[in-house]
Protein backbone atom coordinates (compact mmCIF):
# COMPACT_ATOMS: atom_id res chain seq x y z
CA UNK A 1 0.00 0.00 0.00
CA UNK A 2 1.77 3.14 -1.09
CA UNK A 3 2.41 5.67 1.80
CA UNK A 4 -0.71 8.35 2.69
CA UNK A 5 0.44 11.93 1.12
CA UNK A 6 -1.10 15.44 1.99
CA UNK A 7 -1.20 18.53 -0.38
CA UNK A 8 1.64 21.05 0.59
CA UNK A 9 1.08 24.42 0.33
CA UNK A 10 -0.45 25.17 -2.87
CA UNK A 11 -3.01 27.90 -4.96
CA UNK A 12 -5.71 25.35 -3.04
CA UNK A 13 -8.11 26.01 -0.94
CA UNK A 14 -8.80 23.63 2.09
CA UNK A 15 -11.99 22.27 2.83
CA UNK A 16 -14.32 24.68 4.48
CA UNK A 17 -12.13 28.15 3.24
CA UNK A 18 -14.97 29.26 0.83
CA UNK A 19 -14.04 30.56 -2.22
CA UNK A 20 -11.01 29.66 -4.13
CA UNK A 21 -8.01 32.08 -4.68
CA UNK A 22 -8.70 33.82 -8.33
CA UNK A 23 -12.66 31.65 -8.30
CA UNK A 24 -14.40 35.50 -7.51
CA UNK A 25 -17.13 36.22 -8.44
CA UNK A 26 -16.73 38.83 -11.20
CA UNK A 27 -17.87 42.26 -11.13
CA UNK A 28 -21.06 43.15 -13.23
CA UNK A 29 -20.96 44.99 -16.08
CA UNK A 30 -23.85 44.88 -17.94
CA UNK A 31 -22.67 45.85 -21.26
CA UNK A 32 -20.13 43.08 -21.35
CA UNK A 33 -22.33 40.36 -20.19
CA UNK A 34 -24.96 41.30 -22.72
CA UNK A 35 -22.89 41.02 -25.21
CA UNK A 36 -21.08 37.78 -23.82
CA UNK A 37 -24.53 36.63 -23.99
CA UNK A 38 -25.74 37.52 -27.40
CA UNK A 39 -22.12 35.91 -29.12
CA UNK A 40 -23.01 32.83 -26.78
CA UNK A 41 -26.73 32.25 -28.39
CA UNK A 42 -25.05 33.35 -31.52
CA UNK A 43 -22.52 30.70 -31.24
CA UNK A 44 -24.85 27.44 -29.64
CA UNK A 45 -27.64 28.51 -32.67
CA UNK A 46 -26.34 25.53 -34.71
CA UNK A 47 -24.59 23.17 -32.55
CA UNK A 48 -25.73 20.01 -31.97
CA UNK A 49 -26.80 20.34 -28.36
CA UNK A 50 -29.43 21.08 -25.67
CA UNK A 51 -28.44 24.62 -23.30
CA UNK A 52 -31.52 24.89 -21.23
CA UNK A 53 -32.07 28.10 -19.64
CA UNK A 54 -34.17 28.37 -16.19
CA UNK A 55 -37.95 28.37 -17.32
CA UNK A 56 -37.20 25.85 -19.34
CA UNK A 57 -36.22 27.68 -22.74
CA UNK A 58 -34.02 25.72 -24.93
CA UNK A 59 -31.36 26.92 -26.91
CA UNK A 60 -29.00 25.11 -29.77
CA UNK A 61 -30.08 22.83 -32.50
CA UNK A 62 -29.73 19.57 -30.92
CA UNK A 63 -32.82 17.18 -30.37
CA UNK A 64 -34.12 15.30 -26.97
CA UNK A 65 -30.62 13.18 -27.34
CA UNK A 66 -28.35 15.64 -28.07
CA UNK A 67 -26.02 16.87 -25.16
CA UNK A 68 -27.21 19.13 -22.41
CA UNK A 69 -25.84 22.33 -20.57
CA UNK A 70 -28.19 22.82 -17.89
CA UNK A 71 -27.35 26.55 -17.19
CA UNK A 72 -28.84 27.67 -13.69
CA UNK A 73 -27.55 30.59 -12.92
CA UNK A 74 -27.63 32.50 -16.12
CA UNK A 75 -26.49 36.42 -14.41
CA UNK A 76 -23.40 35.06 -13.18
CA UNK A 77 -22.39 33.17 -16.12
CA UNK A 78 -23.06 35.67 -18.67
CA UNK A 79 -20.91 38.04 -16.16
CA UNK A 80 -17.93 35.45 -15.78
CA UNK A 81 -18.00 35.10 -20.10
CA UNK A 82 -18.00 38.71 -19.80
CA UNK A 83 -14.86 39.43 -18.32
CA UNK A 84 -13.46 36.29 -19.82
CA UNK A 85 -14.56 33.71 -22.05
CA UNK A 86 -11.52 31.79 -22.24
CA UNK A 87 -11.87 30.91 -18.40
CA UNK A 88 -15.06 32.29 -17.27
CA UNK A 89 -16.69 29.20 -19.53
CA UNK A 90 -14.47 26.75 -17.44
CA UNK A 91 -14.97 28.60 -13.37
CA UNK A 92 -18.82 28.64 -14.28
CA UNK A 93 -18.80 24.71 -14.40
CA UNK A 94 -16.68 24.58 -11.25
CA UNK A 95 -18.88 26.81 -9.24
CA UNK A 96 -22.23 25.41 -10.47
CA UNK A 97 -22.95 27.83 -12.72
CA UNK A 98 -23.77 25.22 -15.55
CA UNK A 99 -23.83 21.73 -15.28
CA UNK A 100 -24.05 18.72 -17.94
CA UNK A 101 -24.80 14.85 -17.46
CA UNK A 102 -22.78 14.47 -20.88
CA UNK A 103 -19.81 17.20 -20.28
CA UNK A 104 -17.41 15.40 -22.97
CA UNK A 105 -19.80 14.76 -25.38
CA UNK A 106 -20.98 18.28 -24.97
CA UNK A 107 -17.53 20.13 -25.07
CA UNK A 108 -16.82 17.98 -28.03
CA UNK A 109 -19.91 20.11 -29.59
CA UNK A 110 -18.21 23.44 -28.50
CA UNK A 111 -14.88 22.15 -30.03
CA UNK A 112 -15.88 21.10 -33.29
CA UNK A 113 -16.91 24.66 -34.07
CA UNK A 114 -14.14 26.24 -31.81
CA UNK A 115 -12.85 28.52 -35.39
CA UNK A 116 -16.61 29.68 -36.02
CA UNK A 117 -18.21 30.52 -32.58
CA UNK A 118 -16.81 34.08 -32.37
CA UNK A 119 -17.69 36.05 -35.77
CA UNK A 120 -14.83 36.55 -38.09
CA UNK A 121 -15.11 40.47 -37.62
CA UNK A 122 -14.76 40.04 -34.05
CA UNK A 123 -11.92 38.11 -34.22
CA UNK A 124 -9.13 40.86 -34.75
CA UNK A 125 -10.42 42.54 -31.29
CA UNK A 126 -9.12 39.04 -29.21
CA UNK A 127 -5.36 40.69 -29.17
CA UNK A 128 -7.37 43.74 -27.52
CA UNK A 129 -9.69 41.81 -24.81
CA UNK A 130 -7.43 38.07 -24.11
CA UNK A 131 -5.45 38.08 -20.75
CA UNK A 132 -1.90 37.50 -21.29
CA UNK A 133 0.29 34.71 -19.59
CA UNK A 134 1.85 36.40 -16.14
CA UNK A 135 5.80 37.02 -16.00
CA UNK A 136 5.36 33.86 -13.13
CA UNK A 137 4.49 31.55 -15.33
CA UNK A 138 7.81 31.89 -17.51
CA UNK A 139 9.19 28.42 -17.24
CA UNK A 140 12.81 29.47 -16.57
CA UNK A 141 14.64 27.49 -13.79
CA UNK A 142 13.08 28.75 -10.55
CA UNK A 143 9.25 29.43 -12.09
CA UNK A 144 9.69 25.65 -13.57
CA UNK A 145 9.85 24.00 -10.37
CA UNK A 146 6.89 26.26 -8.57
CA UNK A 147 4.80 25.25 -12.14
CA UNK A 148 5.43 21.63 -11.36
CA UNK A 149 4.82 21.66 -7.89
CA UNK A 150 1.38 23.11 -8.32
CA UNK A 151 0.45 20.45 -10.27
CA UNK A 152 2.33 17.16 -9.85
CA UNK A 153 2.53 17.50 -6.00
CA UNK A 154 -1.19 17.52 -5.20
CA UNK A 155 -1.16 14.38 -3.82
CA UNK A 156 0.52 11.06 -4.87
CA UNK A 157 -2.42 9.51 -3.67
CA UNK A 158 -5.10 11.44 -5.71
CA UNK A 159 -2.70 10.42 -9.25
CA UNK A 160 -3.04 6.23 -7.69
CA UNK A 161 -6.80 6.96 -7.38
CA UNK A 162 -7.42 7.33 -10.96
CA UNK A 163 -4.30 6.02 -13.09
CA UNK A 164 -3.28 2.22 -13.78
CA UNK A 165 -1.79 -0.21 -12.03
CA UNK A 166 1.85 1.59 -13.98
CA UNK A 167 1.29 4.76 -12.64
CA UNK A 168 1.30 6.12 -16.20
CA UNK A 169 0.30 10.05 -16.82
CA UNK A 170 0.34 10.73 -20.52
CA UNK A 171 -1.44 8.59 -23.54
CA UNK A 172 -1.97 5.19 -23.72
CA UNK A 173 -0.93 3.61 -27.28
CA UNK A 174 -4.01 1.35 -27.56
CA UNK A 175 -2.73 0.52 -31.40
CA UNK A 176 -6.18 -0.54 -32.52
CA UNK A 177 -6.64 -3.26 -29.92
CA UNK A 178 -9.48 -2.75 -26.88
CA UNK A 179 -7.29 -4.01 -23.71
CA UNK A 180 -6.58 -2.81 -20.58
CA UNK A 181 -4.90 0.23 -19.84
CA UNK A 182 -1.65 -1.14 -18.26
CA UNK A 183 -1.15 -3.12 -21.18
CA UNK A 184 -1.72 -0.05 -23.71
CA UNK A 185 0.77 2.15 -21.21
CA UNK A 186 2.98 -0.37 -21.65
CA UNK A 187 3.23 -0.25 -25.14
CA UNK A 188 3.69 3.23 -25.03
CA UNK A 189 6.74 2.34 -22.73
CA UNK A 190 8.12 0.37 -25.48
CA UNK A 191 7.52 2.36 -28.42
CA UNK A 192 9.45 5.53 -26.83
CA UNK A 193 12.12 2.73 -25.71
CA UNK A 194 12.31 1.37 -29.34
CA UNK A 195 12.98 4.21 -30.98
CA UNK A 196 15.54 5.67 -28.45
CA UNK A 197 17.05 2.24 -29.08
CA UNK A 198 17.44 1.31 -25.40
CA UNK A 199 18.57 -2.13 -24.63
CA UNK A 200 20.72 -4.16 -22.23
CA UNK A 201 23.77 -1.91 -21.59
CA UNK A 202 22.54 1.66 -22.53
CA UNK A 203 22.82 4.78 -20.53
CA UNK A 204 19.54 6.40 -20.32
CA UNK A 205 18.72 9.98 -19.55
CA UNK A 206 15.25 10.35 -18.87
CA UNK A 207 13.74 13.57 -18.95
CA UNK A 208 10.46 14.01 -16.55
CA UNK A 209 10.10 11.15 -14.33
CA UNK A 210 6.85 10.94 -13.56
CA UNK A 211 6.29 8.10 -11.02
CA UNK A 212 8.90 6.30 -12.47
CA UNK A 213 7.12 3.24 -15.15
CA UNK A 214 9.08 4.28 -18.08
CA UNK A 215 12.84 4.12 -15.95
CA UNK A 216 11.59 0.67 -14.14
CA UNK A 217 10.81 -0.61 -17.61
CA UNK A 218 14.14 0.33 -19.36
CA UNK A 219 16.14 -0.96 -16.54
CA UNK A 220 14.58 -4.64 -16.52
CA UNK A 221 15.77 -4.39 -20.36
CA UNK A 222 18.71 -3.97 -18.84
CA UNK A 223 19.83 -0.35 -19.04
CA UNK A 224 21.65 1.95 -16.63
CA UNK A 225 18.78 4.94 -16.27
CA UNK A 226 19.03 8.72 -14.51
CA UNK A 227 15.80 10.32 -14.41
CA UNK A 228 14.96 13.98 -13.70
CA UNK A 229 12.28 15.87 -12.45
CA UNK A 230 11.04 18.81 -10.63
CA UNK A 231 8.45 16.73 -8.34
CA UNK A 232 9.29 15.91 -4.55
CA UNK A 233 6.25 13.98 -4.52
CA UNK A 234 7.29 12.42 -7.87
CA UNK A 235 10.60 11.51 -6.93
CA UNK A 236 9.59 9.63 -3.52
CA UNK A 237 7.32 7.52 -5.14
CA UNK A 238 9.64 6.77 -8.19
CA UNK A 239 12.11 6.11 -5.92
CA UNK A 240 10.20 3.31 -3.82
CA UNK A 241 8.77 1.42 -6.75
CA UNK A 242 12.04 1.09 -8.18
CA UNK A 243 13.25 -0.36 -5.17
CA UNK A 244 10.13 -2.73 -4.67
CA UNK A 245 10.70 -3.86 -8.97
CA UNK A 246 13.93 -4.88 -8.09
CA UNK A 247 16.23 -2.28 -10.09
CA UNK A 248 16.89 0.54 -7.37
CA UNK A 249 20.72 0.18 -8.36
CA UNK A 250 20.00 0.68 -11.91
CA UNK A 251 17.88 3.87 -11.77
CA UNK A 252 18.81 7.23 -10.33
CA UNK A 253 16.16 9.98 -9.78
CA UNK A 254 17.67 13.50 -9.42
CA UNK A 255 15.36 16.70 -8.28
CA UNK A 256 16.99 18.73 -11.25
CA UNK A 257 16.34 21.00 -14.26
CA UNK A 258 17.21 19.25 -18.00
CA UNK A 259 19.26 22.25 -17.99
CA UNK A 260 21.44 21.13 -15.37
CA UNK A 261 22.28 18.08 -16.37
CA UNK A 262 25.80 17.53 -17.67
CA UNK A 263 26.04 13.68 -17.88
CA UNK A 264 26.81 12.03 -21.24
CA UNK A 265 24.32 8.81 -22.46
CA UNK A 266 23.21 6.65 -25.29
CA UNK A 267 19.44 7.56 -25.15
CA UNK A 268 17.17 10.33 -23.75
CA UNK A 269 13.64 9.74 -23.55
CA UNK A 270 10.66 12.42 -22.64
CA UNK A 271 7.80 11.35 -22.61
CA UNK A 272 4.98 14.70 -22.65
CA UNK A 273 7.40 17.15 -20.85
CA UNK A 274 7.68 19.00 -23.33
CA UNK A 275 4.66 20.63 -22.70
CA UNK A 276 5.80 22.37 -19.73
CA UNK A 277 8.90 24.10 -21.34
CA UNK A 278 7.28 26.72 -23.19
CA UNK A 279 8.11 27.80 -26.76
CA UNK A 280 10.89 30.45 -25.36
CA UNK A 281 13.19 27.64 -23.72
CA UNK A 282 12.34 24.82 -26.46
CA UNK A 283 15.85 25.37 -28.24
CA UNK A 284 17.34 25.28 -24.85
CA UNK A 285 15.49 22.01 -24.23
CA UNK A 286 16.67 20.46 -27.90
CA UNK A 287 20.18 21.33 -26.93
CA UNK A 288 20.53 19.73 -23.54
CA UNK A 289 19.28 17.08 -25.24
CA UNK A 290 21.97 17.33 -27.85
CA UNK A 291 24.38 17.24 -25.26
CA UNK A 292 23.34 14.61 -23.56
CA UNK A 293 23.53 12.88 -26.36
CA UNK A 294 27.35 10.83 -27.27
CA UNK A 295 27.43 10.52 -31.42
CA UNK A 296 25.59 7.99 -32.59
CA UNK A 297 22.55 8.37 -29.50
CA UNK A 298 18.89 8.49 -29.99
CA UNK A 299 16.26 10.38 -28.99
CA UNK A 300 13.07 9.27 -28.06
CA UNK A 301 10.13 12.03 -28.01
CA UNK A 302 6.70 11.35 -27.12
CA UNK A 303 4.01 15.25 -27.35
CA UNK A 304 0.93 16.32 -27.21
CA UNK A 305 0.82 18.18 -30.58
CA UNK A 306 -1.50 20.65 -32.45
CA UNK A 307 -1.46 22.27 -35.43
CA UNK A 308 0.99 24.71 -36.35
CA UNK A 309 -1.32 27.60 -37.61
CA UNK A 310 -3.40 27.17 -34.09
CA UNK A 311 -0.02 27.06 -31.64
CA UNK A 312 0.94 30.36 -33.13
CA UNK A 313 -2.71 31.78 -32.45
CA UNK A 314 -2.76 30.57 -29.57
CA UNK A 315 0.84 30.71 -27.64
CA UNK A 316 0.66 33.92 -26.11
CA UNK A 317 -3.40 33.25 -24.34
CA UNK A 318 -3.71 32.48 -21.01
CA UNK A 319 -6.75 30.59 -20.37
CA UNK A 320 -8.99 28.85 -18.11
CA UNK A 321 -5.80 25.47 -18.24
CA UNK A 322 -3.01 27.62 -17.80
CA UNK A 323 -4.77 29.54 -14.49
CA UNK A 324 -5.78 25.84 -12.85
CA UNK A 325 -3.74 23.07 -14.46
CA UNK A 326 -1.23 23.67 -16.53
CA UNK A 327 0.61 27.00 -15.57
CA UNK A 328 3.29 28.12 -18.07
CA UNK A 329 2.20 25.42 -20.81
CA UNK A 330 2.39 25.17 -24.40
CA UNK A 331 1.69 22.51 -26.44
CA UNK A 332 3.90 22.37 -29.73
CA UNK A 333 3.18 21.51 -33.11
CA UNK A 334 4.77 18.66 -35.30
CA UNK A 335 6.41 21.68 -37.27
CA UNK A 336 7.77 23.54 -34.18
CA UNK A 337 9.88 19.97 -33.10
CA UNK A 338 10.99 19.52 -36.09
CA UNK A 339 12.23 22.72 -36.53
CA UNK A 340 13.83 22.93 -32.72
CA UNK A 341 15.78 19.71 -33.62
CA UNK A 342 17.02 20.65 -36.84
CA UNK A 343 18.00 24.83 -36.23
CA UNK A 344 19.58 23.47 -32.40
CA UNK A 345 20.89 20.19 -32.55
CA UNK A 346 22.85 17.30 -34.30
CA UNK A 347 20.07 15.21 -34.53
CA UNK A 348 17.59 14.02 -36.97
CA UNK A 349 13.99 12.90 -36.89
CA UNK A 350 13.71 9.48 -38.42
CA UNK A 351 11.09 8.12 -37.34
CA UNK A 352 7.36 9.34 -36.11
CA UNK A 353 3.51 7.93 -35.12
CA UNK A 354 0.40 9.54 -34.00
CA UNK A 355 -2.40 8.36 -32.31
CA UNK A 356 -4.37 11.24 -30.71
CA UNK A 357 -7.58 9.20 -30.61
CA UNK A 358 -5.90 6.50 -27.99
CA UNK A 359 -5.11 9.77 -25.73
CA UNK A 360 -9.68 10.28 -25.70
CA UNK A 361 -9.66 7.34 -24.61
CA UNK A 362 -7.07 7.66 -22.13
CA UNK A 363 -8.78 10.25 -21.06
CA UNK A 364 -12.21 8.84 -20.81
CA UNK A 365 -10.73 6.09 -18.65
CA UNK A 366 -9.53 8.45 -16.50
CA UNK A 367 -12.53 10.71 -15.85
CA UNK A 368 -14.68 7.67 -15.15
CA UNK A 369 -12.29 6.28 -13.01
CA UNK A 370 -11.80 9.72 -11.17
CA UNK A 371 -15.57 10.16 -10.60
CA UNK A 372 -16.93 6.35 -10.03
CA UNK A 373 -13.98 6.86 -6.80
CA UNK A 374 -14.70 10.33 -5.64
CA UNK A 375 -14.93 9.40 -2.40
CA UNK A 376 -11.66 8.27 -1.94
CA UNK A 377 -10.35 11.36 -3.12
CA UNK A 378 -12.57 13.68 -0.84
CA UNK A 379 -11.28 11.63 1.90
CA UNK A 380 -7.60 12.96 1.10
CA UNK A 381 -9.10 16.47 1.35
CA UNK A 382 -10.26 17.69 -1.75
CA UNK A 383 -13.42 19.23 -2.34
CA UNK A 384 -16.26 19.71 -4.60
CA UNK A 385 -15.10 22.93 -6.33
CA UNK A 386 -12.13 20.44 -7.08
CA UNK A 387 -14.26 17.92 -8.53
CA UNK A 388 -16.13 19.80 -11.14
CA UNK A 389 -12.32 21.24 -11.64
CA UNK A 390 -10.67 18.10 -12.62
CA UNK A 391 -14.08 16.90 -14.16
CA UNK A 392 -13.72 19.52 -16.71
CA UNK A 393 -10.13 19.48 -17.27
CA UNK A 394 -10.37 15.94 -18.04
CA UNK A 395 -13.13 16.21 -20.39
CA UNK A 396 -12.30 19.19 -21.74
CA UNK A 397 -8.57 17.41 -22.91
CA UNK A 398 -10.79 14.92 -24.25
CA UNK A 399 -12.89 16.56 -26.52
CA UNK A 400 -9.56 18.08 -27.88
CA UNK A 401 -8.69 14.72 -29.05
CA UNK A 402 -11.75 13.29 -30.36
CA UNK A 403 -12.30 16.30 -32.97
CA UNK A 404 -8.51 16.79 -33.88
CA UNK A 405 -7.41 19.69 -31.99
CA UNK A 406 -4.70 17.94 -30.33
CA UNK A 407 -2.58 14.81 -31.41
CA UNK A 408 -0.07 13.15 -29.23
CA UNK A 409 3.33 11.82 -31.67
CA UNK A 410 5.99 9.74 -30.85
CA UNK A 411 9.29 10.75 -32.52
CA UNK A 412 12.53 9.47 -32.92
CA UNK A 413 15.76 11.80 -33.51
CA UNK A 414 19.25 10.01 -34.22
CA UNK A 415 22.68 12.11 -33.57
């Protein structure tokens, strides 16, 4: 039974402290929720769902089937869209604004149209009105670790709750078969192992630990692994179930920054850290990579991806993930790795895969898993403003995947 662990001291409220840091409610202007209102009936006029006012008027084009948004407090949700539409949508769900018994299904909806719900002569005002990322989310070497620690050290125990048996936080590689999660982690594993070509007698620089799967499985293949990451709770954990797989003298787990690291290896693997680096360190990234790297070494690259055109549009927007989940994040585009590795490295791509519809389903697995045990995570201390939080970050990743948005790739770079 892995040890009990209690959230340090992060942007989190504790039970019973009312309202979340940043969760206010917004002031009213009436201009701007009017017109938050009109672009939102505008918007919902031909999408395939149900958003059912109070009185019982219906809005959106979807029949007695089609997905619901029970909205029930329609003042303060106009208001919150008002201010900001990019997170008010998300903090109305988590205070009860809205509610949905079909959330992914219905943000699925809202994402297929994502390019068409705010008119095209609006558009050029969203560099005038969109919120900016804060200096404190810059991921440079001190603002990395506080990023991390707000989300990877919630709780060990909260990540067991709802992940596999592997302890596995990124996409499952399901490759067209309908097994158990483990099993699809575990290809995953592999596939980043393959192509960083890690076998019996490779040095291994891993780069994000998580709780340690991917260093356990390249050391029963034999390999000598150091792993790095910014997570205390992380590291602990790693640590221990390395020890209790039998290979705690073949894997190393340093609290340290890729940038730090001056060891030399035949492999690196990272496996969706790259998300956390932000687009102004990636060519420092791609280099301590590089020079990790001895001649002849491989890289082995798994991302969440989107499309180019979309990453630019959207890189410098903070929104409703940055503020709760994901501070400082940016998710790259196949174009932007390619062009990191080639303009700052030695290295190649050779090799690539995608399978962005095995991360829905991830996801799915997860949310379902998170809610069906809810009471095991309220007993670590975690309350319902948390739940509807996590709820809609997990759904809302998903509905990313399912209509394209997002992709995850696996790459493989030789030196």
């Amino acid at each position: 039974m892995m040890p009990r662990t209690t959230r340090r001291a992060l942007d989190l409220p504790r039970p019973g402290q009312g309202i979340w840091p940043g969760l206010w409610s917004p002031p009213r202007s009436v201009v701007r929720a009017r017109v938050a209102e009109s672009l939102f009936r505008r918007a919902v006029r031909t999408l395939p769902v149900r958003v059912v006012l109070p009185g019982g008027h219906v809005l959106g084009a979807g029949g007695p089937g089609a997905p619901d948004m029970r909205v029930h407090r329609p003042d303060a949700f106009f208001s919150r869209l008002g201010v900001d539409v990019k997170i008010g949508f998300g903090e109305a769900y988590m205070v009860g604004d809205w509610t949905s018994t079909a959330l992914a299904d219905l943000l699925s909806a809202f994402a297929a149209k994502l390019t068409t719900l705010i008119p095209p002569r609006l558009q050029p005002l969203r560099r005038w009105v969109e919120r900016r990322h804060p200096v404190s989310d810059r991921n440079d070497a001190a603002n990395s670790r506080r990023n991390i620690h707000r989300h990877y050290d919630l709780s060990n125990d909260l990540f067991r709750v709802f992940l596999d048996d592997t302890m596995t936080y990124s996409s499952a590689w399901f490759d067209g078969s309908d097994g158990t999660l483990s099993d699809a982690q575990l290809r995953k594993i592999d596939g980043v192992l393959d192509y960083a070509g890690v076998r019996r007698g490779s040095r291994v620089l891993e780069i994000g630990t998580g709780w340690g799967a991917l260093a356990i499985r390249a050391a029963r293949r034999g390999a000598t692994v150091t792993s790095l990451t910014l997570s205390a709770e992380q590291r602990a954990l790693a640590v221990r179930r390395a020890e209790e797989a039998g290979v705690g003298d073949r894997v190393t787990v340093h609290l340290r920054d890729y940038r730090e690291e001056r060891g030399r290896y035949d492999a690196v693997v990272s496996v969706e850290m790259i998300e956390a680096v932000g687009a102004e360190y990636w060519p420092a990234y791609f280099s301590a990579v590089d020079r990790a790297l001895v001649p002849g070494g491989r890289f082995g690259l798994q991302a969440i991806t989107m499309p180019h055109d979309r990453m630019l549009a959207s890189a410098s927007s903070y929104t409703w993930m940055h503020k709760y989940i994901f501070p400082g994040g940016l998710i790259p585009s196949v174009r932007a790795i390619e062009d990191n590795v080639r303009e700052h490295t030695a290295m190649r791509v050779v090799a690539s895969r995608e399978f962005g519809r095995d991360y829905a389903e991830t996801l799915r697995r997860w949310r379902e898993r998170f809610l069906s045990r809810w009471d095991e995570v309220a007993s670590l201390g975690f309350d319902d403003t948390f739940r509807r939080m996590w709820e809609f970050y997990l759904a809302y990743s998903e509905a990313g995947f399912r209509v394209g948005h997002l992709g995850v790739h696996q790459f493989a770079a030789a030196k």
